[in-house]
Protein backbone atom coordinates (compact mmCIF):
# COMPACT_ATOMS: atom_id res chain seq x y z
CA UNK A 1 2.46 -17.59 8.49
CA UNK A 2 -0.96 -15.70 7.91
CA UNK A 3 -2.08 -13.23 9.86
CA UNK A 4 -6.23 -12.68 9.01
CA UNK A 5 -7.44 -9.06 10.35
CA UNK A 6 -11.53 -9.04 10.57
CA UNK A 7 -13.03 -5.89 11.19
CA UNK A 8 -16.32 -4.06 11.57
CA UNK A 9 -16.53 -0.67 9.84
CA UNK A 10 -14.46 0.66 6.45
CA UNK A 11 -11.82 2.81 7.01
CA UNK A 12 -12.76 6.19 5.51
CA UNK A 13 -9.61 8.26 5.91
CA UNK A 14 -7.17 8.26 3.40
CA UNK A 15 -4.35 8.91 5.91
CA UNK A 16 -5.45 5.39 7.67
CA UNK A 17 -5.54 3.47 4.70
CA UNK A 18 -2.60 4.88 3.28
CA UNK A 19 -0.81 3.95 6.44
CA UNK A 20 -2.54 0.48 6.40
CA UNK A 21 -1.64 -0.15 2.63
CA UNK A 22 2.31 0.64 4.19
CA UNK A 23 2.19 -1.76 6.76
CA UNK A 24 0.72 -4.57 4.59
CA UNK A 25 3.30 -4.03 2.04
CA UNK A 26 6.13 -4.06 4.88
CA UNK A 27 4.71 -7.03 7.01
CA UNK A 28 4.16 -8.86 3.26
CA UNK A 29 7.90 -9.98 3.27
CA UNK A 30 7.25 -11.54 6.67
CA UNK A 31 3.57 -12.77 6.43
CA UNK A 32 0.51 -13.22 4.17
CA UNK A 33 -1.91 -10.66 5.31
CA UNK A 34 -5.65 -10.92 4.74
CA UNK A 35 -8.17 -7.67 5.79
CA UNK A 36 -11.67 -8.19 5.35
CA UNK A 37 -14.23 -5.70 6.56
CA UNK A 38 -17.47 -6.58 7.15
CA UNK A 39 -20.66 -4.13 7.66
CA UNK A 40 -21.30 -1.93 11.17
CA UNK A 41 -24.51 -1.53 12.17
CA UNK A 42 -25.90 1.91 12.45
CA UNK A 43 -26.81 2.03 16.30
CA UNK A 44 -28.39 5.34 17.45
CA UNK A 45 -26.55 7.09 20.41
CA UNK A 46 -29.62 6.58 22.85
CA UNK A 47 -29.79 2.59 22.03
CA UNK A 48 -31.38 0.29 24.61
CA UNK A 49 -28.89 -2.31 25.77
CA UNK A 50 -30.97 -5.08 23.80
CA UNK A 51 -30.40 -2.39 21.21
CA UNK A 52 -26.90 -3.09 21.30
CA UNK A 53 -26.66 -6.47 22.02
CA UNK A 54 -28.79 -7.07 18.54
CA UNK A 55 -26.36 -4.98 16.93
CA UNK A 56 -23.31 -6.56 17.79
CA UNK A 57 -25.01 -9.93 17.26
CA UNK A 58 -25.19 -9.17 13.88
CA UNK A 59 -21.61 -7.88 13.42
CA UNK A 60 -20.57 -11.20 15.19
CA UNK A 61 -22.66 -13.15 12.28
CA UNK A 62 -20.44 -11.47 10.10
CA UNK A 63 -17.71 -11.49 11.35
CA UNK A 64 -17.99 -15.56 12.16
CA UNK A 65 -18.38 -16.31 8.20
CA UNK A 66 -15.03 -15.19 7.38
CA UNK A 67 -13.70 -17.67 10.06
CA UNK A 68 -11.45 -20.13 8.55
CA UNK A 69 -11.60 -23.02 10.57
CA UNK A 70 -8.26 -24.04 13.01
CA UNK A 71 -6.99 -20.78 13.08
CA UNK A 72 -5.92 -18.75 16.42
CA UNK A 73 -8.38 -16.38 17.24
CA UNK A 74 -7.21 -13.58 19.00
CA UNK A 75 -10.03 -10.88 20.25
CA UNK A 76 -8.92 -7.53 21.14
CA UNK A 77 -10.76 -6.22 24.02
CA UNK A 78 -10.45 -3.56 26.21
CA UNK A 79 -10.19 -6.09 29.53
CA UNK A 80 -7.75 -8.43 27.22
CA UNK A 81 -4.38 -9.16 28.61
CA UNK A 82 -1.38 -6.56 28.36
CA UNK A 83 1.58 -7.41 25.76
CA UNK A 84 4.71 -5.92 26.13
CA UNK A 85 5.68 -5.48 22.17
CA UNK A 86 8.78 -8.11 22.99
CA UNK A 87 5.63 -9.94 24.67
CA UNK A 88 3.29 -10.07 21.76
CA UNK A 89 6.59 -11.40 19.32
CA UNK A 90 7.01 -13.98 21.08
CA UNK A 91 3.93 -15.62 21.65
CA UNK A 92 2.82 -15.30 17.65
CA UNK A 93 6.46 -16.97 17.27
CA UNK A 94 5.23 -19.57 19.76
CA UNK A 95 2.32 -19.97 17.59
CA UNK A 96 3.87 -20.46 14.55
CA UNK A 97 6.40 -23.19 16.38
CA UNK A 98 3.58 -25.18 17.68
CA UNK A 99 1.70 -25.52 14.37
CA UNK A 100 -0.81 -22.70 14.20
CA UNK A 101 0.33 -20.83 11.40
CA UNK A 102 -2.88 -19.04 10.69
CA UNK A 103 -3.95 -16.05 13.26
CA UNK A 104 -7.19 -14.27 13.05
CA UNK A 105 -7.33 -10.70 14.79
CA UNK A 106 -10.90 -9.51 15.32
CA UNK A 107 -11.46 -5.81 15.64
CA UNK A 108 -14.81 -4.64 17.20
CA UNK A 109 -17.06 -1.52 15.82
CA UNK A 110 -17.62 1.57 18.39
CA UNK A 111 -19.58 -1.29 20.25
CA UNK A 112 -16.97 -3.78 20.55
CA UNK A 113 -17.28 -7.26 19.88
CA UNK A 114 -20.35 -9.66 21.11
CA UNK A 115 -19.77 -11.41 24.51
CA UNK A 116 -20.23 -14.64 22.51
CA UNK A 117 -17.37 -13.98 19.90
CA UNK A 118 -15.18 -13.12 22.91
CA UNK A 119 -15.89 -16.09 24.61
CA UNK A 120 -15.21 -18.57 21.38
CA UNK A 121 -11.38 -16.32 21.38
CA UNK A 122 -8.18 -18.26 22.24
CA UNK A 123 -7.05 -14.95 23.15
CA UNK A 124 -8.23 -11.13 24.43
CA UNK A 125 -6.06 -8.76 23.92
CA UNK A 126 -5.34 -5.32 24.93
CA UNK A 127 -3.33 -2.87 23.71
CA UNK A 128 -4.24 -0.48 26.51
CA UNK A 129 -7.41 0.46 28.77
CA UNK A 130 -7.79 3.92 27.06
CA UNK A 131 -10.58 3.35 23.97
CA UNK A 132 -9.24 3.96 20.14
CA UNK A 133 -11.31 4.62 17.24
CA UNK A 134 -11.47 1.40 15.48
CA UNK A 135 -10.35 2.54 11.99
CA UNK A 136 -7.14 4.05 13.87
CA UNK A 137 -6.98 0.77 16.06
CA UNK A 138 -6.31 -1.38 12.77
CA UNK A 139 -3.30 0.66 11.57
CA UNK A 140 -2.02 0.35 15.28
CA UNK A 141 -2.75 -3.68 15.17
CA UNK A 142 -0.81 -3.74 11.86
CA UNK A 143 2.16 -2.11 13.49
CA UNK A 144 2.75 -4.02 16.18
CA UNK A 145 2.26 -7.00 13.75
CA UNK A 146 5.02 -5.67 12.12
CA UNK A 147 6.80 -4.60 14.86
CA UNK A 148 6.90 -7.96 16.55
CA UNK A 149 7.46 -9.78 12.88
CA UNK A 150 10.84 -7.43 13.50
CA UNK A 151 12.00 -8.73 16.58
CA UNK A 152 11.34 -12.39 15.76
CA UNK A 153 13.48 -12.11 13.58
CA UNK A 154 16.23 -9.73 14.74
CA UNK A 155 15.98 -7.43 13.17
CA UNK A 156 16.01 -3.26 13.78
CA UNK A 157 12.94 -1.13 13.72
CA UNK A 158 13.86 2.10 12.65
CA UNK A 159 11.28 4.64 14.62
């Protein structure tokens, strides 16, 4: 299977990358795992809401190139739907039994993602309705990649 993980923003902390590089290397006997980062736009704190919209319009363009085309887009948004971790295992296992064995993950800046890219999803997601930091969010998404890559397949997850 590959998992694709698109995301607006670089992760500037070593902590988070160093606990991203981990969970790539574990999830790599399991999955090929793709990051790509594209550019945020620099949105001032008292932005207009066509302020906004522009912005994450132009993320979305981004974001939209790196695309490949037929895989399972899965949007993670705040008013997604809820996955239990046993939950989230077995739909990417019913995924991979029903032929699509390519999922895309998009990750929003501090804006989000644009209505339109939410829209074109096969899935929203949630992981809860409290707001993350999106650099902390992708280490999160890659653990309960892993996680559920773990219970597909039986195996223990050692907390």
């Amino acid at each position: 299977m590959q998992i694709s993980i698109l995301s607006v923003g670089k992760i500037k902390e070593k902590y988070l990358t160093a606990g991203i590089a981990e969970y790539e290397k574990r999830l790599s006997a399991y999955a090929k795992v793709v990051i790509q980062e594209v550019k945020d736009e620099k949105t001032p704190d008292n932005a207009s809401s066509a302020d906004e919209a522009l912005s994450l319009e132009k993320e979305a363009i981004r974001l939209e190139s790196l695309i490949k085309p037929g895989t399972y887009l899965i949007a993670l948004a705040i008013k997604g739907r809820d996955f239990s971790s046993p939950e989230l295992a077995a739909h990417i296992e019913n995924l991979g039994t029903t032929g699509k064995s390519h999922i895309t993950f998009l990750v929003g800046g501090s804006l989000g993602l644009s209505p339109r890219l939410l829209k074109k999803a096969d899935l929203l997601l949630s992981f809860s309705s409290l707001t993350f930091p999106h650099q902390l969010f992708r280490l999160m998404l890659l653990e309960q990649i892993y996680r559920a890559f773990k219970i597909i397949k039986g195996e223990p997850y050692h907390k």
